[in-house]
C-alpha atoms as a PDB file:
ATOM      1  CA  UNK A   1      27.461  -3.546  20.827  1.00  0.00           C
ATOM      2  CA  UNK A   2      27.921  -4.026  24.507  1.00  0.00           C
ATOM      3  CA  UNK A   3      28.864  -0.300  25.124  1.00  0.00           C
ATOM      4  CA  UNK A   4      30.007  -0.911  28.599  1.00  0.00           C
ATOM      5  CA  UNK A   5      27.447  -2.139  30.282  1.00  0.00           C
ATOM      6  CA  UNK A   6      27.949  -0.578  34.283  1.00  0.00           C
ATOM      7  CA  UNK A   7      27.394  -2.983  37.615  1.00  0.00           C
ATOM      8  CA  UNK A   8      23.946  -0.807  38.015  1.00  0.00           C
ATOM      9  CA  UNK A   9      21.384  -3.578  37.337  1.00  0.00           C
ATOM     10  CA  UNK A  10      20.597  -3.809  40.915  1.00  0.00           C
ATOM     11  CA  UNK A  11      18.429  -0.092  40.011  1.00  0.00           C
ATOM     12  CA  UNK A  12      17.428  -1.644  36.866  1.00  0.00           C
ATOM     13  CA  UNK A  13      13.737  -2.244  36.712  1.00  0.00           C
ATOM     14  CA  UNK A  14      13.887  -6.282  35.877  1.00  0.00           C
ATOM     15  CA  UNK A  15      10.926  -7.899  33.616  1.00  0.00           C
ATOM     16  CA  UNK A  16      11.280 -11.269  32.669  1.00  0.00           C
ATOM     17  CA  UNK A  17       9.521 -12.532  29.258  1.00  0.00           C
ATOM     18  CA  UNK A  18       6.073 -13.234  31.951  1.00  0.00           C
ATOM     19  CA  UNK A  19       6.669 -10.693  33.590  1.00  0.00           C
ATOM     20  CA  UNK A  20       7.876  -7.551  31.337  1.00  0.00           C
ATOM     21  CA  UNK A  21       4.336  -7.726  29.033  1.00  0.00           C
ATOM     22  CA  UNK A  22       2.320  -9.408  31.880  1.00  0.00           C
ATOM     23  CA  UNK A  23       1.311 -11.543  28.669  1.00  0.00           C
ATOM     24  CA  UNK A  24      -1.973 -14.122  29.257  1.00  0.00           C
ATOM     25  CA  UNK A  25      -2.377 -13.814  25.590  1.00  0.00           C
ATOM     26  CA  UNK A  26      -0.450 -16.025  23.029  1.00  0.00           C
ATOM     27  CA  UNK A  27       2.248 -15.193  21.017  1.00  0.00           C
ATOM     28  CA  UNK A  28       1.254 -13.096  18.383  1.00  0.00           C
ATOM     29  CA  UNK A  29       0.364 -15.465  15.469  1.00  0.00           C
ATOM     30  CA  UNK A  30       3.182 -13.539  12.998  1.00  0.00           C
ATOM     31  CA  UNK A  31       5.787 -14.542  15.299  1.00  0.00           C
ATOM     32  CA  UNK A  32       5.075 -17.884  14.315  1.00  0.00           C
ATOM     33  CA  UNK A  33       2.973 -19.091  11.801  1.00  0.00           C
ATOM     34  CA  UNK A  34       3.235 -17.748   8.241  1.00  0.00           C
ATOM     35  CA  UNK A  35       0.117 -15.646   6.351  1.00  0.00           C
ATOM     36  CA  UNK A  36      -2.049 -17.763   3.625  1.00  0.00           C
ATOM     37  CA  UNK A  37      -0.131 -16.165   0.543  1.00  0.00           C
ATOM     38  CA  UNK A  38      -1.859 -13.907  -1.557  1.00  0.00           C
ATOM     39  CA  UNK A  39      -1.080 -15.114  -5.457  1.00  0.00           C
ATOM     40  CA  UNK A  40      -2.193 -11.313  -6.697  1.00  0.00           C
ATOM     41  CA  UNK A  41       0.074  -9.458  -4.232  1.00  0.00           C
ATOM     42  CA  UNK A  42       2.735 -11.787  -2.502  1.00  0.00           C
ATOM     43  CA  UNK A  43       5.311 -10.835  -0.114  1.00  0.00           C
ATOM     44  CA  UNK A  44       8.567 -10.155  -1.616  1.00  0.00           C
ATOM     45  CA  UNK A  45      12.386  -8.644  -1.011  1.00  0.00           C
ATOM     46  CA  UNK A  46      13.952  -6.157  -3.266  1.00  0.00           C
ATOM     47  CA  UNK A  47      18.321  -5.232  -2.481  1.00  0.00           C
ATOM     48  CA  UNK A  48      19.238  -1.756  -3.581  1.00  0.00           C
ATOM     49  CA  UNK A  49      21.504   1.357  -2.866  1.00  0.00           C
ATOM     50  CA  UNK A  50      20.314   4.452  -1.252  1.00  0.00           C
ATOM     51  CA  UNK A  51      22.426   7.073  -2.725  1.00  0.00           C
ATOM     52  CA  UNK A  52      24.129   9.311   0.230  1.00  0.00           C
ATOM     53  CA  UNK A  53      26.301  12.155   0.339  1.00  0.00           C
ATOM     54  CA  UNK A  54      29.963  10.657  -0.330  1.00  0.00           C
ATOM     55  CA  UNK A  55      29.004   7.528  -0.370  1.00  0.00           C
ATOM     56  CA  UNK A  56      25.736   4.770  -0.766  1.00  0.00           C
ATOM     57  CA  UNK A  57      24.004   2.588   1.489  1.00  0.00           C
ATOM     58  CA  UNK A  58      22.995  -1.156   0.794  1.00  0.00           C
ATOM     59  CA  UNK A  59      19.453  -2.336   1.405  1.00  0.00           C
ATOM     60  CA  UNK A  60      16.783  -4.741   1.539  1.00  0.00           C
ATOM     61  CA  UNK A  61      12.920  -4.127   1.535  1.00  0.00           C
ATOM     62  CA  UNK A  62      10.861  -6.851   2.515  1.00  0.00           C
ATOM     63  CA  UNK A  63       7.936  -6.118   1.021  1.00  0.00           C
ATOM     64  CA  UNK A  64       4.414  -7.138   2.820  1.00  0.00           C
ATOM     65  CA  UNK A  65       1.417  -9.279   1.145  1.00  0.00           C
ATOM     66  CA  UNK A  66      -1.836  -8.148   0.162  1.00  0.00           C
ATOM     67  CA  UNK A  67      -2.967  -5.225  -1.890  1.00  0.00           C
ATOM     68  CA  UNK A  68      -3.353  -0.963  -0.911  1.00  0.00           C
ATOM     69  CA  UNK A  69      -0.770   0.390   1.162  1.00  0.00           C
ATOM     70  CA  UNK A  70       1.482  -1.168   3.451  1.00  0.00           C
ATOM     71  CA  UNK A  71       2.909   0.604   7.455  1.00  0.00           C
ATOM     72  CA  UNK A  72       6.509   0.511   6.959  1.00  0.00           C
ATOM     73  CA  UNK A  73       9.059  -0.441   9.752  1.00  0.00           C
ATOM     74  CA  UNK A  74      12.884   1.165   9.547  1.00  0.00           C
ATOM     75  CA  UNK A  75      15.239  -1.072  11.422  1.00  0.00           C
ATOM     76  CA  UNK A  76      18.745   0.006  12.097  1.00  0.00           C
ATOM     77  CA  UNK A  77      21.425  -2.300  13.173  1.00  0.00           C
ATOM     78  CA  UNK A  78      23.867  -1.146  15.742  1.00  0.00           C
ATOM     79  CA  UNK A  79      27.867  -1.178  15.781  1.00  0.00           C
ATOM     80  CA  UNK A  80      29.052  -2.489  14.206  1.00  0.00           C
ATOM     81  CA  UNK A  81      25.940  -4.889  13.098  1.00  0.00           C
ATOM     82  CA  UNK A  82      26.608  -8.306  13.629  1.00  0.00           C
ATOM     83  CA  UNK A  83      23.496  -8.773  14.619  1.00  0.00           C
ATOM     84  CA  UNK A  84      20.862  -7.457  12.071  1.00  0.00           C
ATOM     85  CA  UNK A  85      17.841  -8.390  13.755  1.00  0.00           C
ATOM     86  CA  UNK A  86      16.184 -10.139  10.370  1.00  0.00           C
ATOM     87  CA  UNK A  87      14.340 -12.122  12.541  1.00  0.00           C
ATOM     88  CA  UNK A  88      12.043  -9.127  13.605  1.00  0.00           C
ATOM     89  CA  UNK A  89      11.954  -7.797   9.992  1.00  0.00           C
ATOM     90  CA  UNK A  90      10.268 -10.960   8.705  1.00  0.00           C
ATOM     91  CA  UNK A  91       8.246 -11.183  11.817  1.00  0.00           C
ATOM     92  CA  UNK A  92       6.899  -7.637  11.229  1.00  0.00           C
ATOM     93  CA  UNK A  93       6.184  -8.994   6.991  1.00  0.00           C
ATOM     94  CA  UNK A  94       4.027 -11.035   8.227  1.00  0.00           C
ATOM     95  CA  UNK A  95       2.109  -8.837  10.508  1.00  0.00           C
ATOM     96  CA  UNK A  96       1.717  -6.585   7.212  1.00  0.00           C
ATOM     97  CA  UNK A  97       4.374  -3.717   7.391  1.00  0.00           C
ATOM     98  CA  UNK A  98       7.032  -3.501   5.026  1.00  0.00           C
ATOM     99  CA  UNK A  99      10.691  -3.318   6.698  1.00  0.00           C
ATOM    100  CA  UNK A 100      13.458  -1.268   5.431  1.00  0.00           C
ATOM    101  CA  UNK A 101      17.052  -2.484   6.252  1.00  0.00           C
ATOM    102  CA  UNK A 102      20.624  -0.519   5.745  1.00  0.00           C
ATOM    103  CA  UNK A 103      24.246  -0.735   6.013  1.00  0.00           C
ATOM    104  CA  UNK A 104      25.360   2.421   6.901  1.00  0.00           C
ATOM    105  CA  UNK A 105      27.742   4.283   5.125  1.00  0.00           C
ATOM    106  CA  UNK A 106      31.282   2.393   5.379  1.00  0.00           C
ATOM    107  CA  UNK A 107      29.916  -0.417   7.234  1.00  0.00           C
ATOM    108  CA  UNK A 108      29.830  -4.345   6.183  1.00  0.00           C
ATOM    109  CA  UNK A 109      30.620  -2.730   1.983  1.00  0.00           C
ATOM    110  CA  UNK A 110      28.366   0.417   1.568  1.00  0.00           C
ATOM    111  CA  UNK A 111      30.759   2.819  -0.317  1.00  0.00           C
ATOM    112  CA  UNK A 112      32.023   5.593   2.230  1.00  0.00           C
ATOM    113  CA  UNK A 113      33.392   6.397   5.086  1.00  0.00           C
ATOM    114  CA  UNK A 114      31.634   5.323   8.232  1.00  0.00           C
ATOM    115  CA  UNK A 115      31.119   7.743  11.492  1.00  0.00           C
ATOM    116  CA  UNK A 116      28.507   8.125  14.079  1.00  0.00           C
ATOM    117  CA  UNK A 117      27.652  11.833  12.140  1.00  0.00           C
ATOM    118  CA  UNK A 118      27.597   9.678   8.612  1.00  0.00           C
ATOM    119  CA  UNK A 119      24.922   7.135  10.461  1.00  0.00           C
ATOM    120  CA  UNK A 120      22.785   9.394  12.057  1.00  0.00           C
ATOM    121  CA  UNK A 121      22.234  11.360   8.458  1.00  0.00           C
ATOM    122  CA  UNK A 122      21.978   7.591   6.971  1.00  0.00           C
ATOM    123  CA  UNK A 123      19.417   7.274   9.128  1.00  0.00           C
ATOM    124  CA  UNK A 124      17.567  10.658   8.366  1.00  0.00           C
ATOM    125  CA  UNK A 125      18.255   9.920   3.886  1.00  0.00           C
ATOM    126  CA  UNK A 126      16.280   6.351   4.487  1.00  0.00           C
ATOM    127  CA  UNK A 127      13.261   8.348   6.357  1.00  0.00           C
ATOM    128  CA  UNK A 128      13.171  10.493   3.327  1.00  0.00           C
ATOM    129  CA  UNK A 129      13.421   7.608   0.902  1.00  0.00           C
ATOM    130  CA  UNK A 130      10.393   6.268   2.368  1.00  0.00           C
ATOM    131  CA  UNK A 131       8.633   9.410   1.896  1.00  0.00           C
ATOM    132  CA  UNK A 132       9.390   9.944  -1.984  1.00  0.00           C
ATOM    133  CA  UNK A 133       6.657   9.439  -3.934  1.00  0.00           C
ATOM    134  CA  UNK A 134       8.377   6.946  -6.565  1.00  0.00           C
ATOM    135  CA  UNK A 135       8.940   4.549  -4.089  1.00  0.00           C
ATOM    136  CA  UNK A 136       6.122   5.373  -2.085  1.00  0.00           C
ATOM    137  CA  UNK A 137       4.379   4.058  -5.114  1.00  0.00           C
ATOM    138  CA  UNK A 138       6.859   1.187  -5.322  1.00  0.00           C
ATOM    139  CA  UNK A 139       6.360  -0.249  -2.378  1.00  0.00           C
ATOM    140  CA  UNK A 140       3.001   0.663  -1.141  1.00  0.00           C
ATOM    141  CA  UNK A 141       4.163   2.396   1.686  1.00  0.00           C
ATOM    142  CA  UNK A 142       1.185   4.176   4.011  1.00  0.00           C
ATOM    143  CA  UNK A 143       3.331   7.695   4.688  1.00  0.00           C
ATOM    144  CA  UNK A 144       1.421   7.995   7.967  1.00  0.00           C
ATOM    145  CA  UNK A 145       2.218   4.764   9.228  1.00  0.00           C
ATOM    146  CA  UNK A 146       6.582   4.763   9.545  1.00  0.00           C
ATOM    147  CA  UNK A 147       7.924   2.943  12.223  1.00  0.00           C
ATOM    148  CA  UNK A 148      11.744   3.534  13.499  1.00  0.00           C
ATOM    149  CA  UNK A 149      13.246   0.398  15.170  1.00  0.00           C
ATOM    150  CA  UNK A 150      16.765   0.366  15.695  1.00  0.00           C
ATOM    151  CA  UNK A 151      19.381  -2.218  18.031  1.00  0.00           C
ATOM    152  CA  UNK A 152      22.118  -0.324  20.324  1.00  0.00           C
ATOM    153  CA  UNK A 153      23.716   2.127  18.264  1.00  0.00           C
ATOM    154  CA  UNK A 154      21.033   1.759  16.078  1.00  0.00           C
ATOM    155  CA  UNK A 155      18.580   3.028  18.841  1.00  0.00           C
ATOM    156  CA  UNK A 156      20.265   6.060  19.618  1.00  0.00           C
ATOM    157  CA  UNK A 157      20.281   6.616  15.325  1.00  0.00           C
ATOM    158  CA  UNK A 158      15.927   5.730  15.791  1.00  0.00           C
ATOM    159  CA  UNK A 159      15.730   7.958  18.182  1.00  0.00           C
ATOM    160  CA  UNK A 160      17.889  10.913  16.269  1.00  0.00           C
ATOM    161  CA  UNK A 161      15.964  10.484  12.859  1.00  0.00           C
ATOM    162  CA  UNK A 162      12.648  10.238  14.613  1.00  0.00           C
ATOM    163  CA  UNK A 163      13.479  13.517  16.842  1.00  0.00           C
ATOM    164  CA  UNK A 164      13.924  15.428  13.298  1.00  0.00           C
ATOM    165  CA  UNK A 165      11.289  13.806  11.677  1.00  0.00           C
ATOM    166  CA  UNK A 166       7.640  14.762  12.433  1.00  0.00           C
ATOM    167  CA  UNK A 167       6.037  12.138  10.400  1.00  0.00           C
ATOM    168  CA  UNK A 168       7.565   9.611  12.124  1.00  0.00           C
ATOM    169  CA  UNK A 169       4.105   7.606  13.831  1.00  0.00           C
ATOM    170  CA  UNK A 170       6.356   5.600  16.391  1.00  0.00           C
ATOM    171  CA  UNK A 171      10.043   4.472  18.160  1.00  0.00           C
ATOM    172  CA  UNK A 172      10.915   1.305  19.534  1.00  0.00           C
ATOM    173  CA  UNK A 173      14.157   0.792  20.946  1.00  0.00           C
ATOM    174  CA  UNK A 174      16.208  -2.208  21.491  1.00  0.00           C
ATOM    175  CA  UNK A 175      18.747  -1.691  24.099  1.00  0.00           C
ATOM    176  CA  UNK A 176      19.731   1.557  22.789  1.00  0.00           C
ATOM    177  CA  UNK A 177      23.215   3.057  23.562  1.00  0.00           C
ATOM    178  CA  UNK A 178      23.217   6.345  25.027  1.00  0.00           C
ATOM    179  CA  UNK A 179      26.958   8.293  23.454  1.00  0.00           C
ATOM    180  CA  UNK A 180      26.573  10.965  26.677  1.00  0.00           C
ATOM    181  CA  UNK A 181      26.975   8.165  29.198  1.00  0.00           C
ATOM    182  CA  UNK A 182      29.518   6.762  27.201  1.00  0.00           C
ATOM    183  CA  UNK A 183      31.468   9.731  27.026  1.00  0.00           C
ATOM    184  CA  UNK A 184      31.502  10.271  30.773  1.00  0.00           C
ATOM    185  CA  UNK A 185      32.876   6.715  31.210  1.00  0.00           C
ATOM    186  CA  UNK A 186      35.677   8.284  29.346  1.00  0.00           C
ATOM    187  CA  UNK A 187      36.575  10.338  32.668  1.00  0.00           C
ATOM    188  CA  UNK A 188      37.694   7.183  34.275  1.00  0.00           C
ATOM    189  CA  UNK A 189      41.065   5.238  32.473  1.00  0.00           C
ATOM    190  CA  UNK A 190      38.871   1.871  33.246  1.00  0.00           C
ATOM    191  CA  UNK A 191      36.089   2.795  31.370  1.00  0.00           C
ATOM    192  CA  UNK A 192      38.109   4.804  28.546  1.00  0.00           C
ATOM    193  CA  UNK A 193      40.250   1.334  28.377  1.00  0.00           C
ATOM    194  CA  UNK A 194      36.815  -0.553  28.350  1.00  0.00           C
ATOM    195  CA  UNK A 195      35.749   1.748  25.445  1.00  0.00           C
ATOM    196  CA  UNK A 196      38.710   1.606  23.725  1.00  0.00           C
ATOM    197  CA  UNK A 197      38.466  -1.998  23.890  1.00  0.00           C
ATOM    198  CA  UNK A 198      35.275  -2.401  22.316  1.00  0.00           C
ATOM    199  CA  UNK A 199      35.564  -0.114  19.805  1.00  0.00           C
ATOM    200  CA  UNK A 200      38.764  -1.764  18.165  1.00  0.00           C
ATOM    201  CA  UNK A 201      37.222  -4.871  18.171  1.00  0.00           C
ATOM    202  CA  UNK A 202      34.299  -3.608  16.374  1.00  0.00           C
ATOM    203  CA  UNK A 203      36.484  -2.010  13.470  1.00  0.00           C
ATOM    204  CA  UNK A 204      37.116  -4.662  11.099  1.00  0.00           C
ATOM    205  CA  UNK A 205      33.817  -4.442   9.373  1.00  0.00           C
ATOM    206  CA  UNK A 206      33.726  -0.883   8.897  1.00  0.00           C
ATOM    207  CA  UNK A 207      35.696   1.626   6.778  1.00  0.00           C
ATOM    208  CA  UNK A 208      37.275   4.851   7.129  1.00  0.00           C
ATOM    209  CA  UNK A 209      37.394   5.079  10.992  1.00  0.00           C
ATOM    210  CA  UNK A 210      39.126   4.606  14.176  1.00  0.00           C
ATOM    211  CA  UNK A 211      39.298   4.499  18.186  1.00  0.00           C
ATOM    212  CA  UNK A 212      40.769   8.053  17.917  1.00  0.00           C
ATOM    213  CA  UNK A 213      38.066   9.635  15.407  1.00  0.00           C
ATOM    214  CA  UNK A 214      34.910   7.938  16.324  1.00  0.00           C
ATOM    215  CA  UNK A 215      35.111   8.935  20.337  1.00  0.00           C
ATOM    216  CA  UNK A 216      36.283  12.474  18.797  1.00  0.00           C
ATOM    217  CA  UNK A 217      32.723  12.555  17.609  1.00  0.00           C
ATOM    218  CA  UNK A 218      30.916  11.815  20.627  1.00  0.00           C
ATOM    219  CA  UNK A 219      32.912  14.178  22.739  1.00  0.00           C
ATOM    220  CA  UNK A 220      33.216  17.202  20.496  1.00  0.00           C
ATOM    221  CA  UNK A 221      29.225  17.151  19.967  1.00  0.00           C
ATOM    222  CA  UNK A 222      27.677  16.500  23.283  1.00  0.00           C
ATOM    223  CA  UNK A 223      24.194  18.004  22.398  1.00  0.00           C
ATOM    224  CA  UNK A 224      23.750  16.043  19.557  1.00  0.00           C
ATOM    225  CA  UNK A 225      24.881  12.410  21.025  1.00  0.00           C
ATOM    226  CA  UNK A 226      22.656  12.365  24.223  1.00  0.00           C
ATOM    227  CA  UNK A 227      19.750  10.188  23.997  1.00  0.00           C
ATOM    228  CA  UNK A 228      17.707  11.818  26.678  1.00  0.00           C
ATOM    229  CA  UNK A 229      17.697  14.766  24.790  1.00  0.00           C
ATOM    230  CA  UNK A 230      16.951  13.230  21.531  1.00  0.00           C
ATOM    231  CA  UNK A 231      14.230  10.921  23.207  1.00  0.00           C
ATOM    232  CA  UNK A 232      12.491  14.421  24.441  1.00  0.00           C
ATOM    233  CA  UNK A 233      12.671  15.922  21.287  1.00  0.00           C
ATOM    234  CA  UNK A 234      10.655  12.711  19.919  1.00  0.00           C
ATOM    235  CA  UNK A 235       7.948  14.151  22.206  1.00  0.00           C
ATOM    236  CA  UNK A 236       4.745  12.439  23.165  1.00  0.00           C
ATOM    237  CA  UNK A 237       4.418  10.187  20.269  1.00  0.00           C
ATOM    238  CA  UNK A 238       4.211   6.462  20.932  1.00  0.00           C
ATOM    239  CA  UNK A 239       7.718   5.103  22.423  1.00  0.00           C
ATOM    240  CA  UNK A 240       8.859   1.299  23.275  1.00  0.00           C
ATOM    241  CA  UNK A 241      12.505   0.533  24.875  1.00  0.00           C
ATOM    242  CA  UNK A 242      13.504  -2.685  25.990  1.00  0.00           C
ATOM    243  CA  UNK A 243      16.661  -3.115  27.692  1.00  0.00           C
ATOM    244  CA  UNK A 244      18.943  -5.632  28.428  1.00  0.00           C
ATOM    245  CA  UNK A 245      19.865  -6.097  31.849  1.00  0.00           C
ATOM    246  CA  UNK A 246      23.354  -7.967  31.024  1.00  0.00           C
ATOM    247  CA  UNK A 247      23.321  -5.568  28.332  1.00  0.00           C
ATOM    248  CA  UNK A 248      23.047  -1.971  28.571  1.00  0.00           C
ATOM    249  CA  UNK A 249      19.863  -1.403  30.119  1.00  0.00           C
ATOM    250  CA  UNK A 250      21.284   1.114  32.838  1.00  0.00           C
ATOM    251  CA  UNK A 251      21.623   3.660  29.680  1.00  0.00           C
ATOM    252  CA  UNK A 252      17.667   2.361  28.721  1.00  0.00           C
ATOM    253  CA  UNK A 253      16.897   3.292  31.929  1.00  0.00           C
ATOM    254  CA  UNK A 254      18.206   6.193  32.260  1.00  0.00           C
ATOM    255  CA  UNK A 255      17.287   7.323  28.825  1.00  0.00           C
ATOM    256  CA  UNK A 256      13.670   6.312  29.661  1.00  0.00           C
ATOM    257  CA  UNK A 257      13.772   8.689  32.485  1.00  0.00           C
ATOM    258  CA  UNK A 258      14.304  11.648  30.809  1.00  0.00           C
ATOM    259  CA  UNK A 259      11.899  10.464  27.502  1.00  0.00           C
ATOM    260  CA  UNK A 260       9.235  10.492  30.282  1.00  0.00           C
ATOM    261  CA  UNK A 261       9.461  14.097  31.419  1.00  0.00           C
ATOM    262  CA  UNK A 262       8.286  15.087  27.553  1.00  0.00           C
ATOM    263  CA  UNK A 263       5.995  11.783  26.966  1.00  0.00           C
ATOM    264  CA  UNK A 264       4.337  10.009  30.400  1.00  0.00           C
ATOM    265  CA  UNK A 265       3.014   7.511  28.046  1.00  0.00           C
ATOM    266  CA  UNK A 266       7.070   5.974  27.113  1.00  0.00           C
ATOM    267  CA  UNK A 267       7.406   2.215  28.052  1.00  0.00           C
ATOM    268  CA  UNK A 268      10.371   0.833  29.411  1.00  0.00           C
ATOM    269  CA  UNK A 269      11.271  -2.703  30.069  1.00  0.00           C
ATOM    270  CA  UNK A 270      14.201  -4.339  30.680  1.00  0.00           C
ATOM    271  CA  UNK A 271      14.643  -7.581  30.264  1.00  0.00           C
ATOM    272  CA  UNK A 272      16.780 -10.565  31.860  1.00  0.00           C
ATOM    273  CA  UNK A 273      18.887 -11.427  28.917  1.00  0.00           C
ATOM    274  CA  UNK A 274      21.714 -10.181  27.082  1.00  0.00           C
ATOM    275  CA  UNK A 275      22.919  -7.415  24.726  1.00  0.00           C
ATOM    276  CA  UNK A 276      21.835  -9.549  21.497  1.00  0.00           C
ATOM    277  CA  UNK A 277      18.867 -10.705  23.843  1.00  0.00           C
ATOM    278  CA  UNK A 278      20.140 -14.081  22.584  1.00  0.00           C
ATOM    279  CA  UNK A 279      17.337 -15.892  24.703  1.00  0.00           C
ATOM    280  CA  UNK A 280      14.806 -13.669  24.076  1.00  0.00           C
ATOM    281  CA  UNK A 281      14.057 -13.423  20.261  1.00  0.00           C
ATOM    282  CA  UNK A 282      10.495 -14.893  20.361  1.00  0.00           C
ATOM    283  CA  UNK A 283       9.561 -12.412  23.197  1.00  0.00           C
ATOM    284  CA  UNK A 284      11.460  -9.605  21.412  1.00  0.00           C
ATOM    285  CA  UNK A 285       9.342 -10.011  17.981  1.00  0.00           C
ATOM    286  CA  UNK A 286       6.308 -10.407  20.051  1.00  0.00           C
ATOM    287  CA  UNK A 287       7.084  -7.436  21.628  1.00  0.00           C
ATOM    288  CA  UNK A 288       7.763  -5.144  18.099  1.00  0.00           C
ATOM    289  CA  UNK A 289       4.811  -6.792  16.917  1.00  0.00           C
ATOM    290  CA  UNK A 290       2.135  -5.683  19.229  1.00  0.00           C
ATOM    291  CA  UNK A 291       3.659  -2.408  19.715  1.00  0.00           C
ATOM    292  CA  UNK A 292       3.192  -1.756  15.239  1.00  0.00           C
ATOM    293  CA  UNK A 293      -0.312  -2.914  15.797  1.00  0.00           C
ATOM    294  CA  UNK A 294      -0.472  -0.353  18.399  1.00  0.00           C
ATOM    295  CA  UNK A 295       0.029   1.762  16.283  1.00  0.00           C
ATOM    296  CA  UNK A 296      -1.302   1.273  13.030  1.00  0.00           C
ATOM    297  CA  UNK A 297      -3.909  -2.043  12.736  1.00  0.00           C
ATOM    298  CA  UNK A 298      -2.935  -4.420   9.957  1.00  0.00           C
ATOM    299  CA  UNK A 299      -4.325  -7.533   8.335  1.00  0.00           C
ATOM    300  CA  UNK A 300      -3.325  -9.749  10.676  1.00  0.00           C
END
């Protein structure tokens, strides 16, 4: 989801793959080379359907190795999801957390209607899900060690289910789109064209909305869609974002800004690359990597 990206990269603090994790380490050996399987507990992937109000979501767990209980990572695609970032989810399986991916209501087959409101409670059903204790038992999941990752849209939805979840032990953000500065693009007939644009491009895959009711959302409800607000809410638990400076990495920025008035500790980067960080996959999974063993130590 491009989201408008705004000529304001020049104020955009730039970090280059060297440069944005001043790495003189390797690549973090789950990035590329897979675990010695364990025959007694291997790694596996189950598809099912989170039930939701009007509707169901379709998912994957990729389930980690080894025995005991398993971190667990939610990642949430962005609008409308072309790109599901699977290539983190297996990196992260074989660092030792269990990943939890989703089709939002309406979107790419789930049953429902999709909306920005239906996502964000999407979001907040597969936090709970992860917390039940049938599939805590299920899938090993370690209740104190849940990870929200989430790409563009998906970012702002991380950052919304991890605000109104306590339990949630950390955030990392992938070019996250920010609906507030959206919405005062709108001011402008450029950047409502712009908007209008990109949202009727991105409407094929998803059911039950349009231009007209989706940007109703994020104008009638301007407390809920700002992620500055929701990123202060989060508080002073850990926080990554890495933006995209030919992507949307102004709103990072900005978003970063006002995450760091509640939490000093919030790292920003924003990267040399695009939306989809298209050149920057190996970095990116390096980078979601070290920031879960940041926060909870694994097997590898």
């Amino acid at each position: 989801m491009k989201m408008m990206a705004l000529a304001t990269a020049a104020a955009i603090m730039v970090a280059g793959m060297g440069h944005a994790q001043a790495r003189d380490a390797a690549i973090h050996p789950a990035v590329t080379t897979d675990p010695k399987p364990d025959a007694t507990h291997p790694a596996g992937m189950s598809a099912f359907v989170i039930p939701a109000q009007d509707g169901a979501m379709n998912a994957v767990m990729y389930t980690a190795q080894g025995g005991g209980l398993h971190p667990t990572l939610l990642l949430l695609h962005g609008f409308p999801g072309n790109e599901q970032n699977l290539d983190l989810a297996q990196a992260a399986r074989r660092a030792g957390w269990n990943v939890l991916t989703l089709h939002y209501r309406g979107s790419w087959g789930s049953p429902g209607a999709f909306s920005f409101n239906n996502a964000s409670e999407d979001a907040f059903t597969a936090l709970q899900f992860l917390q039940q204790p049938a599939n805590v038992a299920r899938y090993r999941i370690d209740t104190s060690a849940i990870v929200v990752a989430g790409h563009s849209m998906g970012g702002f939805m991380a950052a919304d289910a991890a605000a109104a979840e306590p339990h949630v032990a950390g955030l990392f953000l992938i070019d996250p789109w920010d609906p507030a500065q959206t919405v005062a693009t709108l001011a402008t007939p450029d950047g409502e064209a712009a908007w209008k644009a990109e949202v009727e491009s991105d409407l094929p895959p998803l059911a039950g909305a349009s231009y007209e009711s989706l940007t109703g959302e994020i104008k009638a409800n301007a407390g809920k869609f700002d992620l500055g607000r929701r990123l202060a809410g989060y508080g002073r638990r850990p926080l990554s974002i890495i933006g995209a400076e030919h992507g949307i990495g102004d709103m990072a920025r900005k978003a970063a800004a006002d995450a760091q008035g509640a939490n000093p500790s919030a790292r920003l980067m924003v990267w040399p690359t695009d939306h989809s960080f298209s050149d920057k996959r190996i970095a990116l999974a390096d980078a979601l990597v070290r920031f879960l063993a940041g926060v909870a130590p694994t097997i590898r």
